[in-house]
N, C-alpha and C. Protein backbone atom coordinates (compact mmCIF):
# COMPACT_ATOMS: atom_id res chain seq x y z
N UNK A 1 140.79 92.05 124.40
CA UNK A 1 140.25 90.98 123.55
C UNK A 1 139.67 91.57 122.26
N UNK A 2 139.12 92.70 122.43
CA UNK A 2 138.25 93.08 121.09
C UNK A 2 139.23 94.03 120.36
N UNK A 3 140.37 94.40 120.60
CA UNK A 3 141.56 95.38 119.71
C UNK A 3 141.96 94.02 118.38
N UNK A 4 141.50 93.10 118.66
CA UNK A 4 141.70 91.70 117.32
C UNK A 4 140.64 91.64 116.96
N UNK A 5 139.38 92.39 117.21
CA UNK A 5 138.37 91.88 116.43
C UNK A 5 138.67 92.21 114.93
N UNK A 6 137.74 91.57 114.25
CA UNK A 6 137.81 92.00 112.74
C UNK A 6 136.86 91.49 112.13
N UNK A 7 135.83 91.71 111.48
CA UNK A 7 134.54 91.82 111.03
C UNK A 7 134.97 90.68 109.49
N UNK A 8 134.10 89.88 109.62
CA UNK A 8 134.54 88.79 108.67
C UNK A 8 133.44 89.48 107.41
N UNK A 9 134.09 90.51 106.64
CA UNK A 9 132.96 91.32 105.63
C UNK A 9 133.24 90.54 104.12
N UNK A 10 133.76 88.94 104.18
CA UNK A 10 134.20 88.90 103.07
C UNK A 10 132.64 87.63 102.71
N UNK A 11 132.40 87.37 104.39
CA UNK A 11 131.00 86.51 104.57
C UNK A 11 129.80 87.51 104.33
N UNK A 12 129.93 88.13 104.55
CA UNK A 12 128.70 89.36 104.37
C UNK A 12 128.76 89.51 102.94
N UNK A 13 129.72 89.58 102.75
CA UNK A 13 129.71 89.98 100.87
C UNK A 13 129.10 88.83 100.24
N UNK A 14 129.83 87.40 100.78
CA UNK A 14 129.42 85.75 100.47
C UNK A 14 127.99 86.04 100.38
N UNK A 15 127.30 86.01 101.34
CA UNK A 15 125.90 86.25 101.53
C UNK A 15 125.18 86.98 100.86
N UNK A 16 125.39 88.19 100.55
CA UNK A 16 124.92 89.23 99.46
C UNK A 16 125.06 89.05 98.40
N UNK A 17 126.10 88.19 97.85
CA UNK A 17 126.03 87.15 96.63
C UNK A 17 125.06 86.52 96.70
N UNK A 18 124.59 85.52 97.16
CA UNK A 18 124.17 84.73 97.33
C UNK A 18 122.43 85.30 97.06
N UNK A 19 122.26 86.62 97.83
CA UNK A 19 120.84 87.27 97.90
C UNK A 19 120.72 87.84 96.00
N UNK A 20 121.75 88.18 95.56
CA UNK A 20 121.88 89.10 94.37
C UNK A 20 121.48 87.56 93.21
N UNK A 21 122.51 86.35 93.68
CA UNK A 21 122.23 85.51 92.44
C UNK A 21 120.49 84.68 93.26
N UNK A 22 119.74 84.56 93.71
CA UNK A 22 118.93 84.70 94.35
C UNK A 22 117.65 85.33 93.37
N UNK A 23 117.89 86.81 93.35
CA UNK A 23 117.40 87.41 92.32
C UNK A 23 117.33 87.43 91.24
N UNK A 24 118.59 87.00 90.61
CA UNK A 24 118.67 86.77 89.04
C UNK A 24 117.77 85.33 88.76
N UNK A 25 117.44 84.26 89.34
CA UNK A 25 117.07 83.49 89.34
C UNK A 25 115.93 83.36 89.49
N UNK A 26 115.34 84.20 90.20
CA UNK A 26 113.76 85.45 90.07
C UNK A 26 113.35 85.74 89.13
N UNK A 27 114.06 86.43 88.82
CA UNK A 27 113.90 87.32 87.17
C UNK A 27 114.22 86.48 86.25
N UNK A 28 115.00 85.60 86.14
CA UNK A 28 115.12 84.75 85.01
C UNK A 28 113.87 83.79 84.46
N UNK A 29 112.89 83.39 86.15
CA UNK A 29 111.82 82.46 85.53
C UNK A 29 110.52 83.66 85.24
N UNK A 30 110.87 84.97 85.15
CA UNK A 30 109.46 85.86 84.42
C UNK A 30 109.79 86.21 83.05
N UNK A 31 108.33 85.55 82.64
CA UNK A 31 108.29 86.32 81.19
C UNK A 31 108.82 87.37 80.70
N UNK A 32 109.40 87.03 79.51
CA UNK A 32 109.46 88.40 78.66
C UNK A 32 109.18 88.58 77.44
N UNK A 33 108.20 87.50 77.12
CA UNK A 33 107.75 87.91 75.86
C UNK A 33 108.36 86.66 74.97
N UNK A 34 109.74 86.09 74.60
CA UNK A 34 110.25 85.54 74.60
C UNK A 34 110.47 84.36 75.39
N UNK A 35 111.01 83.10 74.33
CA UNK A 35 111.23 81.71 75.35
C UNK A 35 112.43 81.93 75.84
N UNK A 36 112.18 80.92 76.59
CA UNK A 36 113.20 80.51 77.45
C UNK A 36 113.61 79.59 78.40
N UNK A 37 114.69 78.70 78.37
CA UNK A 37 114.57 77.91 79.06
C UNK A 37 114.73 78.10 80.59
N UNK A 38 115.23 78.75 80.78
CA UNK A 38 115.58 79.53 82.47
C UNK A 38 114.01 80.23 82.69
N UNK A 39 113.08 80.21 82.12
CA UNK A 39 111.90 80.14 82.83
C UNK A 39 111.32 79.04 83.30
N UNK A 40 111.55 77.92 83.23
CA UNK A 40 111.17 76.52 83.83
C UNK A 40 112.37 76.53 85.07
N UNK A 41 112.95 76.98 85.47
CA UNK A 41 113.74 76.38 86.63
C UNK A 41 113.09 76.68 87.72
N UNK A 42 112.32 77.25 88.07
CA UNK A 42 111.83 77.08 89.24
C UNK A 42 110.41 76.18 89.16
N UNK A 43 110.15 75.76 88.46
CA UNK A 43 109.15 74.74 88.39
C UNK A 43 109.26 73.32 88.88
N UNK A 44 108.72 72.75 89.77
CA UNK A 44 109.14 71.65 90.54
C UNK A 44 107.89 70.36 89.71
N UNK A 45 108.52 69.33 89.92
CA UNK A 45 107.55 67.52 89.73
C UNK A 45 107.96 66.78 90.45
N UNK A 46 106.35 66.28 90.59
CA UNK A 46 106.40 65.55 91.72
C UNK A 46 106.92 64.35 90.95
N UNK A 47 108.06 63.61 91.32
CA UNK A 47 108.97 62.78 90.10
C UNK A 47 109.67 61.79 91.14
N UNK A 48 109.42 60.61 91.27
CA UNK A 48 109.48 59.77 91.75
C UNK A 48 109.41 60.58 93.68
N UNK A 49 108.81 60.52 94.06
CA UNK A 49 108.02 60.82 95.20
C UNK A 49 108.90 61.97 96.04
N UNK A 50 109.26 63.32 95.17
CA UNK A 50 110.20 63.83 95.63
C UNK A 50 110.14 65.17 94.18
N UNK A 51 110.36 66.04 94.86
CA UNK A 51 110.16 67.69 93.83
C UNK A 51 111.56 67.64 93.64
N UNK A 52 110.87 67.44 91.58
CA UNK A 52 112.46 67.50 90.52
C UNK A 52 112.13 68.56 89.92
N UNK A 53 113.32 69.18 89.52
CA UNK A 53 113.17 70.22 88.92
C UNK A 53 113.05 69.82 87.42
N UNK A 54 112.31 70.55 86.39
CA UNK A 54 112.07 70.17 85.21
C UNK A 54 113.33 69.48 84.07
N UNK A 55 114.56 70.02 84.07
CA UNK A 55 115.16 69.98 83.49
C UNK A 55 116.08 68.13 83.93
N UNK A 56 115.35 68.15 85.35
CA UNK A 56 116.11 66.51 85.38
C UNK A 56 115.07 65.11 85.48
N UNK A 57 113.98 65.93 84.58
CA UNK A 57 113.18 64.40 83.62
C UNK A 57 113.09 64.64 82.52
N UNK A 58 113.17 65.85 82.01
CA UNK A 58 113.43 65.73 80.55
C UNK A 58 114.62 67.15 79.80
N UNK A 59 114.37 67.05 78.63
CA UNK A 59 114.90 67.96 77.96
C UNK A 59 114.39 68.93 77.45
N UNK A 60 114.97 70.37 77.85
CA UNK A 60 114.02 71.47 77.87
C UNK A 60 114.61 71.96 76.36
N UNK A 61 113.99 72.20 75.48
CA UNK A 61 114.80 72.94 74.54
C UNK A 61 113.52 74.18 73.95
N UNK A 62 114.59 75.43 72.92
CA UNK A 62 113.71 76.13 72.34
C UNK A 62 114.36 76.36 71.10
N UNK A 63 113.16 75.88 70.37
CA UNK A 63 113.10 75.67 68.83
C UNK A 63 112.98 76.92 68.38
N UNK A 64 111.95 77.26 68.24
CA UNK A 64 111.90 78.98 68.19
C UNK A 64 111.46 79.84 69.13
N UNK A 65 111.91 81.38 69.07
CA UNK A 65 111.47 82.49 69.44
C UNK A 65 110.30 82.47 70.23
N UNK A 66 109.33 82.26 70.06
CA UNK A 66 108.10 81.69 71.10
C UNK A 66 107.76 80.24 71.42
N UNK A 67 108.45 79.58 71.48
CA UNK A 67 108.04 78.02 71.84
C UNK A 67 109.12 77.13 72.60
N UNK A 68 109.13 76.65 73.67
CA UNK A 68 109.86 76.11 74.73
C UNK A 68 109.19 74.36 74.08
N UNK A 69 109.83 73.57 74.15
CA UNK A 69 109.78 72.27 73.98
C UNK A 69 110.42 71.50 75.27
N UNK A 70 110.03 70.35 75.79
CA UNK A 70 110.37 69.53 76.61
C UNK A 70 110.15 68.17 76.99
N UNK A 71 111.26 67.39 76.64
CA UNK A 71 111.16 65.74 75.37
C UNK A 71 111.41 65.09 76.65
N UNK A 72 109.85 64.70 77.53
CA UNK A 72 110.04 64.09 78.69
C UNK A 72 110.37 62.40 78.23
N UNK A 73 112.05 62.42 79.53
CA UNK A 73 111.89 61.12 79.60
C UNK A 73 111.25 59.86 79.89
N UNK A 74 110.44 60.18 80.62
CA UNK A 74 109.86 58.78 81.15
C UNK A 74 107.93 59.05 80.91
N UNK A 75 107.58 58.64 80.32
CA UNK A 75 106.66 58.21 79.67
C UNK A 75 105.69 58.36 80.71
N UNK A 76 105.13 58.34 82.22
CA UNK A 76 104.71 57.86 83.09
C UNK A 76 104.80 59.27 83.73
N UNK A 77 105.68 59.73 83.58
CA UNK A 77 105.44 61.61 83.96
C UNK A 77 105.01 62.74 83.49
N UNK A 78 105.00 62.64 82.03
CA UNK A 78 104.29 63.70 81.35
C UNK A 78 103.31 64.62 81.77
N UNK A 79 102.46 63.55 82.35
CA UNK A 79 101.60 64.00 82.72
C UNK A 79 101.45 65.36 83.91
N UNK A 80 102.10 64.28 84.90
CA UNK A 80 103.25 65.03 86.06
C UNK A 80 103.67 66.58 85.45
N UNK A 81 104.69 66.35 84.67
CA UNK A 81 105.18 67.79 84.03
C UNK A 81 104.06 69.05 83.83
N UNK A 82 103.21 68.44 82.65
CA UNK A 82 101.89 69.12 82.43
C UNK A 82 101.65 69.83 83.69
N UNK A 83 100.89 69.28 84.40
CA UNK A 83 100.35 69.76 85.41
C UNK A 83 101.36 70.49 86.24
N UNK A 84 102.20 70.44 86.48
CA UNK A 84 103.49 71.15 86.96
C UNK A 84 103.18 72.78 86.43
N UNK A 85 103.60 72.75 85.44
CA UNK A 85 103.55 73.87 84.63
C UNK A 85 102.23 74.87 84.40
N UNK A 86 100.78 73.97 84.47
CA UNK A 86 99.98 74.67 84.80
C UNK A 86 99.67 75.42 85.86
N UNK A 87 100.19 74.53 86.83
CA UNK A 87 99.92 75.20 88.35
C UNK A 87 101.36 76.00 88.91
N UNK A 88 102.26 76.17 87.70
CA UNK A 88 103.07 77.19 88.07
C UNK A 88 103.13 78.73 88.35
N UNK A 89 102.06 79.17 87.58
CA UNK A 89 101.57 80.77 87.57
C UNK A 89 102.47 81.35 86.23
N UNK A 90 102.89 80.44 85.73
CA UNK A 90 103.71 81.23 84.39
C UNK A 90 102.64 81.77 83.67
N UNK A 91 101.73 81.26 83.72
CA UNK A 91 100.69 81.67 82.44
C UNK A 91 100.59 80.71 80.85
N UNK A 92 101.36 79.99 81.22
CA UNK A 92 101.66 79.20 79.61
C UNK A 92 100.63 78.08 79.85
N UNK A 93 100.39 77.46 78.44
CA UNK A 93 99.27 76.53 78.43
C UNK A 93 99.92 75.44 77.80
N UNK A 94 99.97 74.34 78.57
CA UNK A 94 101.26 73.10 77.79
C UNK A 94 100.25 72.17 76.77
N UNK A 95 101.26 72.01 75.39
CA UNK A 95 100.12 71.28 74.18
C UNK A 95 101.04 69.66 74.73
N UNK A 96 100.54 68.88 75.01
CA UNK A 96 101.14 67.20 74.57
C UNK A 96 101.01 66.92 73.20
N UNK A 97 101.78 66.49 72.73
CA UNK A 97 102.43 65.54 71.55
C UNK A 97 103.25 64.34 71.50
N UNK A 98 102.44 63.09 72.21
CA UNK A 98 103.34 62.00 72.64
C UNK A 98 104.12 62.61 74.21
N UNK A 99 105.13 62.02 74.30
CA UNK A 99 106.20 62.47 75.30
C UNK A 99 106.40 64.03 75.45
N UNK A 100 106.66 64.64 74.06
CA UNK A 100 106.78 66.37 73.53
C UNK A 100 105.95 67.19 74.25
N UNK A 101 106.39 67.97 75.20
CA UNK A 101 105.15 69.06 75.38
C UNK A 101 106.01 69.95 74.82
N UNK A 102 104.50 70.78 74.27
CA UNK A 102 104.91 71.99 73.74
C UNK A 102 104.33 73.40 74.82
N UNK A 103 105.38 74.17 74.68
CA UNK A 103 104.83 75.15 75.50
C UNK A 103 104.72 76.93 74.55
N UNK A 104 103.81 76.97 73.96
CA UNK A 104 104.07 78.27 72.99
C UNK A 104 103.95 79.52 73.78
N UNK A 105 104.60 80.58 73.91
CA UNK A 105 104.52 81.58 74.70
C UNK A 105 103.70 82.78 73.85
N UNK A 106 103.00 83.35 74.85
CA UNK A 106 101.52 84.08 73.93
C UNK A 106 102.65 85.46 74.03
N UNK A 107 102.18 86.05 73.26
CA UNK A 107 102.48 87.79 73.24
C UNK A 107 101.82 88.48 74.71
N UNK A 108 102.62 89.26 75.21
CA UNK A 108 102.61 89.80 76.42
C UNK A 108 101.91 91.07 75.77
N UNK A 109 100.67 91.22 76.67
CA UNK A 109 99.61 92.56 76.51
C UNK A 109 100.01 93.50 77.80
N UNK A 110 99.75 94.78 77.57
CA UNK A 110 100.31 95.98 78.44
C UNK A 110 100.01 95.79 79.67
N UNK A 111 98.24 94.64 80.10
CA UNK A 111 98.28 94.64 81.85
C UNK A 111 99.16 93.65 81.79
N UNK A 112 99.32 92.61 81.14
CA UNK A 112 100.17 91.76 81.64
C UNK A 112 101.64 91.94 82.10
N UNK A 113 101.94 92.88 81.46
CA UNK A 113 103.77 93.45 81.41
C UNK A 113 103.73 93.70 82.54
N UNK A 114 102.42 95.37 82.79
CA UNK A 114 102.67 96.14 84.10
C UNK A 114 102.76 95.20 85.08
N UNK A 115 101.50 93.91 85.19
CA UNK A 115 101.75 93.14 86.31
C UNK A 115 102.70 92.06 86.41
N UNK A 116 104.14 92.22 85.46
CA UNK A 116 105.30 91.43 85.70
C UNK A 116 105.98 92.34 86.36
N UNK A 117 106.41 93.61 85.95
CA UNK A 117 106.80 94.71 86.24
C UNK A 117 106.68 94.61 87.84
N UNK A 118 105.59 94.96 87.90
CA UNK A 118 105.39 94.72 89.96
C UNK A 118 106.04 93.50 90.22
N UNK A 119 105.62 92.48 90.17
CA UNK A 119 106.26 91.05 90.37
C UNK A 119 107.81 91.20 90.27
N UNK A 120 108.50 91.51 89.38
CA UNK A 120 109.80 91.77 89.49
C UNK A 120 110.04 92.67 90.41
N UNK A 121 109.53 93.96 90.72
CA UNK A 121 109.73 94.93 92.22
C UNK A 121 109.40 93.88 93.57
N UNK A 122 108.65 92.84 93.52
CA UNK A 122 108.51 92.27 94.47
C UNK A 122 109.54 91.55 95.00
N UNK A 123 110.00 91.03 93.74
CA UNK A 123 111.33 89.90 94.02
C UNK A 123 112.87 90.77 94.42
N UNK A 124 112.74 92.15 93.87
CA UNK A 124 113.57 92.98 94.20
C UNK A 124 113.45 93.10 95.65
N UNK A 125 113.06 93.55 96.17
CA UNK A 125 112.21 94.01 97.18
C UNK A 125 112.67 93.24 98.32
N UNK A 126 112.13 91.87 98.18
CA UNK A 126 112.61 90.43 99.14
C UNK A 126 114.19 90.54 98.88
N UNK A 127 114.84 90.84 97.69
CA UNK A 127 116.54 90.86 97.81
C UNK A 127 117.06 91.91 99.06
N UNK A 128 116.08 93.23 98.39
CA UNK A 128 116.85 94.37 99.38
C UNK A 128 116.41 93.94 100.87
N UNK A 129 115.54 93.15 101.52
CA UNK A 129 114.92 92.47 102.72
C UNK A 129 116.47 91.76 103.02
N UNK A 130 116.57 90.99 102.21
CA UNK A 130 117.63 90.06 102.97
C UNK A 130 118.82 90.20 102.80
N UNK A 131 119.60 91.66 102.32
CA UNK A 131 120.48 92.22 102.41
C UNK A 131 120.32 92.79 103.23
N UNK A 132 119.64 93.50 103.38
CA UNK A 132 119.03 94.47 105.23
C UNK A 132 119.23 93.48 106.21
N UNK A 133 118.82 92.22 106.28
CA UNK A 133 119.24 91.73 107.43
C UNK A 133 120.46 91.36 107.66
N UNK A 134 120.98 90.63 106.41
CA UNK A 134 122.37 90.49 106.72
C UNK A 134 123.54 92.21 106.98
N UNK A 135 123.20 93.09 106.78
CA UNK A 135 123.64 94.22 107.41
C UNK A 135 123.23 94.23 108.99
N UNK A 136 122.15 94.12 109.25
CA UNK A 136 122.26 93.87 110.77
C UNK A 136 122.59 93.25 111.54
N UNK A 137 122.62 91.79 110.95
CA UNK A 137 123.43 90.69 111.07
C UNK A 137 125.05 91.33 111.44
N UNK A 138 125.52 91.59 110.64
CA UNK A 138 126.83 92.67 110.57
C UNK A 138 127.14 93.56 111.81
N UNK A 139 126.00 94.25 111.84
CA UNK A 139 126.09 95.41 112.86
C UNK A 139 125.79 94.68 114.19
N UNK A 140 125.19 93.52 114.35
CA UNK A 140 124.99 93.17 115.36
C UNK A 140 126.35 92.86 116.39
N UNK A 141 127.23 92.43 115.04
CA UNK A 141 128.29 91.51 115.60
C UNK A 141 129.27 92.56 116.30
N UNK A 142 129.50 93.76 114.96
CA UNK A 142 130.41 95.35 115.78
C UNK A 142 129.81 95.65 117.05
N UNK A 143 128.15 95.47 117.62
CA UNK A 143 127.69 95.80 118.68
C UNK A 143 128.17 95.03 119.63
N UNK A 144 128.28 93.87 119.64
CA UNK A 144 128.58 92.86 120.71
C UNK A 144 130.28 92.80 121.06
N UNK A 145 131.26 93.15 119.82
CA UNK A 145 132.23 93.68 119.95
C UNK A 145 132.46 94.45 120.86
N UNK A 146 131.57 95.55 120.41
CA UNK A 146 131.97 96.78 121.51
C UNK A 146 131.50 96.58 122.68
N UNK A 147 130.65 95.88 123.04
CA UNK A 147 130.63 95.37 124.59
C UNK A 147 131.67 94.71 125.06
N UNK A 148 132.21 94.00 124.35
CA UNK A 148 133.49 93.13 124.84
C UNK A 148 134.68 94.21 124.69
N UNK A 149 134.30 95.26 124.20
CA UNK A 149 135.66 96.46 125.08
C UNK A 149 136.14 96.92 123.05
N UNK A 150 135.41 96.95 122.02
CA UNK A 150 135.89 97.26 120.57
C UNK A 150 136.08 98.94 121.08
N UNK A 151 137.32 99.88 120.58
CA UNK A 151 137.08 100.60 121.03
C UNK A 151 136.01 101.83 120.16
N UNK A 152 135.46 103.35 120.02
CA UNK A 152 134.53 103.65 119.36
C UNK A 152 134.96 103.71 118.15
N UNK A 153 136.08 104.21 117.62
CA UNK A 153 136.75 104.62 116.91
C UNK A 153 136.71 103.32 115.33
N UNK A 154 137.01 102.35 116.35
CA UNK A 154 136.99 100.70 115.47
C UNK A 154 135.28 100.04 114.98
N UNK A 155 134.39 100.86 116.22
CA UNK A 155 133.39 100.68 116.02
C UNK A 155 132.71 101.25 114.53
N UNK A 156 132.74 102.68 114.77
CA UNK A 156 132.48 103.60 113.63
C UNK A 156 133.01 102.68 112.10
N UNK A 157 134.41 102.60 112.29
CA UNK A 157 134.78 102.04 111.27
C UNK A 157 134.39 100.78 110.69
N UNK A 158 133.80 99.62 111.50
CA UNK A 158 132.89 98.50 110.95
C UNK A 158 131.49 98.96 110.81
N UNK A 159 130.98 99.70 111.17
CA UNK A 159 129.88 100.21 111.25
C UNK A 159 129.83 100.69 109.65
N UNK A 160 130.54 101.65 109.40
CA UNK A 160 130.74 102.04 108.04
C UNK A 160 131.02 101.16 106.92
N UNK A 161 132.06 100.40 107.20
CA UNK A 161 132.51 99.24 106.12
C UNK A 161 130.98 98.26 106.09
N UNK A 162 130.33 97.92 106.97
CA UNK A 162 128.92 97.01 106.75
C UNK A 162 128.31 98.24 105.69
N UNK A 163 128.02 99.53 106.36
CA UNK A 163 127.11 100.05 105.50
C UNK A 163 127.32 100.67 104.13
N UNK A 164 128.70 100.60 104.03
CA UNK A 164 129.29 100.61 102.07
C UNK A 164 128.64 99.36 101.56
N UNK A 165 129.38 98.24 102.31
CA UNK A 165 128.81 96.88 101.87
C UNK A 165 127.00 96.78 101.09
N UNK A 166 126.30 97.31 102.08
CA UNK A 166 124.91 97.38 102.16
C UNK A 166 124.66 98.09 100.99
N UNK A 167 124.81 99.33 100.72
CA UNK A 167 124.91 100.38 99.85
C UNK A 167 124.84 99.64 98.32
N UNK A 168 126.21 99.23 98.21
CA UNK A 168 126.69 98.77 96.86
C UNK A 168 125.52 97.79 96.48
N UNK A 169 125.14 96.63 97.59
CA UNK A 169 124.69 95.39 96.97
C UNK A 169 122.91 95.92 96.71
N UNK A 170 122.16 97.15 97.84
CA UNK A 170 121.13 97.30 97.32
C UNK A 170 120.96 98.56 95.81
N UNK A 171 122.19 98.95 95.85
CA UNK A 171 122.61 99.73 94.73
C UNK A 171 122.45 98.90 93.12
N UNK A 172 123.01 97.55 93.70
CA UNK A 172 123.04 96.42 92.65
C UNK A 172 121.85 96.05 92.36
N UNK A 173 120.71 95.76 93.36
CA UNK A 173 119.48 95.19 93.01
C UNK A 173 118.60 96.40 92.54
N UNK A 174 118.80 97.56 92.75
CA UNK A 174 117.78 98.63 91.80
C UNK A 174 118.37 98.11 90.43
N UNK A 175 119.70 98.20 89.97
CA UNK A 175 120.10 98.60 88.60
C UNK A 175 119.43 97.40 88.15
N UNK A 176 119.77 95.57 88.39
CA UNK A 176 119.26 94.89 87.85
C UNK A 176 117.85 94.83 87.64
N UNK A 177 116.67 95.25 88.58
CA UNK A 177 115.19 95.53 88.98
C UNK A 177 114.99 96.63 87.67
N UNK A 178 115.97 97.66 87.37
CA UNK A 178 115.44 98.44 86.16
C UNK A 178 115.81 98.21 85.04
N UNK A 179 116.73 97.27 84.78
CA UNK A 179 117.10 96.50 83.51
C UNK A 179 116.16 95.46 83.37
N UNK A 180 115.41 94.50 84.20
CA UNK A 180 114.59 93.72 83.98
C UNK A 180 113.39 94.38 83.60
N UNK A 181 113.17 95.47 84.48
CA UNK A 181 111.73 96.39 83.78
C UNK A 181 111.55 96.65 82.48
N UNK A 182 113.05 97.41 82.30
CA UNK A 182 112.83 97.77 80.44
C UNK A 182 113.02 96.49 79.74
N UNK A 183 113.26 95.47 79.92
CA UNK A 183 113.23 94.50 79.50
C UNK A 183 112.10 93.87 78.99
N UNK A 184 111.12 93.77 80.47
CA UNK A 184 109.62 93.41 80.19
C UNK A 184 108.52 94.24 79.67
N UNK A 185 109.23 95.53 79.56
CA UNK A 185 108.47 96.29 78.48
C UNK A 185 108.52 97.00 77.54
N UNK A 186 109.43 95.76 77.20
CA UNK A 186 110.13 96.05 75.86
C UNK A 186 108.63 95.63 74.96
N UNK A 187 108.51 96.10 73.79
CA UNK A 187 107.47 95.60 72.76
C UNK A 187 108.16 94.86 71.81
């Protein structure tokens, strides 16, 4: 029965996608000094009795270089938004102007960087976590194989193919983790 096994590594890879864009989506809502609208996506409102993400009550735009704008639709949420954003941990301080919030992004000072810097190792960190499991996840399955009769030889060889797999994708989350670093401390 187990001379047909075959290690479905194209789901493991699926998954490690999934952990890698995961991360970018991490790193995309931390400061860098610079606006941006992919720093509001993880910001939730409470928007008709149910967590919306910012971009589907209003319009996020950036006018300039330090200033995020967002031309809420409905009149009755603004408020909502505001407070959203305060209690996000971004650090930004939202101005109202009618419907308009303005969100101006301050200049990033050296503790502030270092302590994005960590924050981005953190979010790294939770990637390489849940690539580790899905490798064991992996290895679990070659183990249970080989109880059902995989012979060693086939074993070794999924054993190995999971842990290239593993390799590459936490290989992937250092490089992006040190491109985001020099990024955030960039001056």
């Amino acid at each position: 029965m187990a001379d047909d096994f075959e290690l479905d590594t194209d789901d493991l890879q699926r998954r490690m996608d999934g952990a890698i864009a995961s991360l970018r989506t991490e790193f995309a809502s931390l400061r860098t000094g610079r606006a941006s609208a992919s720093m509001l996506e993880p910001v939730m409102v409470d928007a008709y009795g149910s967590a919306t993400p910012i971009n589907q009550v209003g319009t996020v735009n950036v006018p300039e270089p330090r200033m995020v704008t967002i031309n809420v639709w409905d009149k009755a949420l603004v408020g909502k938004v505001e407070k959203a954003i305060r209690e996000s941990g971004l650090g930004i301080n939202p101005q109202l102007n009618g419907t308009i919030i303005m969100l101006p992004i301050p200049e990033l000072n050296e503790e502030r960087r270092t302590q994005l810097t960590k924050v981005a190792g953190q979010y790294a960190e939770h990637a390489r976590v849940a690539i580790r499991n899905l490798r064991r996840d992996g290895m679990d399955q070659v183990k249970k194989a080989k109880n059902d009769g995989l012979s060693e030889d086939d074993q070794k060889f999924w054993e190995s193919e999971v842990q290239e797999l593993t390799d590459r994708y936490i290989k992937l989350v250092d490089q992006q983790l040190e491109t985001k670093q020099a990024e955030i401390m960039q001056v």
